[in-house]
Protein backbone atom coordinates (compact mmCIF):
# COMPACT_ATOMS: atom_id res chain seq x y z
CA UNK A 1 11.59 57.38 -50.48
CA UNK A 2 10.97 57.28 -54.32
CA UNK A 3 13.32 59.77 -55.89
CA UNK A 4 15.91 60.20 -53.24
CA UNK A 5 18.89 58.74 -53.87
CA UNK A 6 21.59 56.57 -51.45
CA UNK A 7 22.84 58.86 -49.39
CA UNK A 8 19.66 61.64 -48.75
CA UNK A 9 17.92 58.13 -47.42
CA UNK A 10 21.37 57.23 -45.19
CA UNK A 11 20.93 60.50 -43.73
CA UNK A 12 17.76 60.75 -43.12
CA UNK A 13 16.92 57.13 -42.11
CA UNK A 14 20.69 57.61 -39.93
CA UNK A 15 22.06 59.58 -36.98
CA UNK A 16 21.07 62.74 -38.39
CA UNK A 17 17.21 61.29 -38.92
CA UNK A 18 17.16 60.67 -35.14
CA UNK A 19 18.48 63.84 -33.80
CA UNK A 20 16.12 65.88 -36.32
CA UNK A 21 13.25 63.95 -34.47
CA UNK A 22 14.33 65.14 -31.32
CA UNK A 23 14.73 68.79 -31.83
CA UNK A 24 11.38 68.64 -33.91
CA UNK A 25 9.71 66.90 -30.85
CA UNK A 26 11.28 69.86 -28.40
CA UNK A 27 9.47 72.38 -31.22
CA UNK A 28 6.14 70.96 -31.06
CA UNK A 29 5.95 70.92 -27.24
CA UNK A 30 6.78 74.69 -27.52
CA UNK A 31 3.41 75.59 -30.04
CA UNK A 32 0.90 77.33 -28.85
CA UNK A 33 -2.20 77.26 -30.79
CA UNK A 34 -3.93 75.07 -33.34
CA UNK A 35 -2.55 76.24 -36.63
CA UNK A 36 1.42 76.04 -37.34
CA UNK A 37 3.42 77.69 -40.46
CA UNK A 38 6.63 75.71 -40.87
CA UNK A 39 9.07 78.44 -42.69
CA UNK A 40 11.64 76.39 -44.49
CA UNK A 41 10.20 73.54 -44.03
CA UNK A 42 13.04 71.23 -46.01
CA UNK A 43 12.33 67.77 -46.21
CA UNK A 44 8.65 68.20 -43.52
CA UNK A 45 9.47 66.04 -41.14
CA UNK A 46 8.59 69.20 -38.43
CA UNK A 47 5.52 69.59 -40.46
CA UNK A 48 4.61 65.68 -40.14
CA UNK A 49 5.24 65.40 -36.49
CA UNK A 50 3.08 67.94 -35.74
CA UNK A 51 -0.05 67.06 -37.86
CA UNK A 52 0.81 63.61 -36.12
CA UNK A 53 0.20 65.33 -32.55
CA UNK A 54 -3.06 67.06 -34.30
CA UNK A 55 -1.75 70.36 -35.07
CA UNK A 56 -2.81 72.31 -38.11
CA UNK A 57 0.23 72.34 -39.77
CA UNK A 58 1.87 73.70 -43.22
CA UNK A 59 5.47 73.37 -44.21
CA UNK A 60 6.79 76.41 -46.98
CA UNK A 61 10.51 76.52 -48.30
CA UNK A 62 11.71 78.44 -50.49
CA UNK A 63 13.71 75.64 -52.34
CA UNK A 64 10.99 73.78 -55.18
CA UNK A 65 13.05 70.78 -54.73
CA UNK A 66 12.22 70.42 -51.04
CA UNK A 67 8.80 71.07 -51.02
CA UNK A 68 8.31 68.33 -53.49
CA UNK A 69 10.46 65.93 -51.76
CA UNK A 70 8.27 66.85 -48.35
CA UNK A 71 5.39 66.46 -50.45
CA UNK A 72 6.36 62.55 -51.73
CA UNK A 73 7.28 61.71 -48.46
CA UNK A 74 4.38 62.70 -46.39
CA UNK A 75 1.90 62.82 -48.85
C-alpha cells in the first residue's frame, strides 16, 4: 500500500474491503466472455479479481489518481 495513507488502507483492508469483494465476486460470475473493460475502475480491485479467475481484464477511470493507485497496488 505504498502511498496510501491511514485511513484509504483502514478502509480498504476494513468492512468496506470485504463487502467490495463480495459485490465484485457477484460481477465476475455475471461476465460473459473472455475480455472485460472495467469503466471506473477506482482503486482495481474488480479488475484484479477477475484477471485472478482468468479473465482478460482492463480497469479505466477517469480520475489519474485512481488509476495510479490501481496500478501500485496490483501491479
Amino acid at each position: 500500500y505504498s502511498g496510501y495513507d491511514a485511513a484509504t488502507i483502514d478502509r480498504l483492508d476494513g468492512f468496506y474491503g470485504q463487502v467490495d469483494r463480495r459485490l465484485n465476486e457477484l460481477v465476475a460470475d455475471a461476465v460473459v466472455g473472455p475480455k472485460v473493460l472495467d469503466f471506473g475502475c477506482g482503486y482495481g480491485s474488480l479488475t484484479e479479481l477477475l484477471r485472478e479467475k482468468g479473465f482478460d481484464a482492463l480497469g479505466i477511470d477517469l480520475l489519474a489518481s485512481q488509476v495510479e493507485a490501481g496500478t501500485r497496488r496490483f501491479p
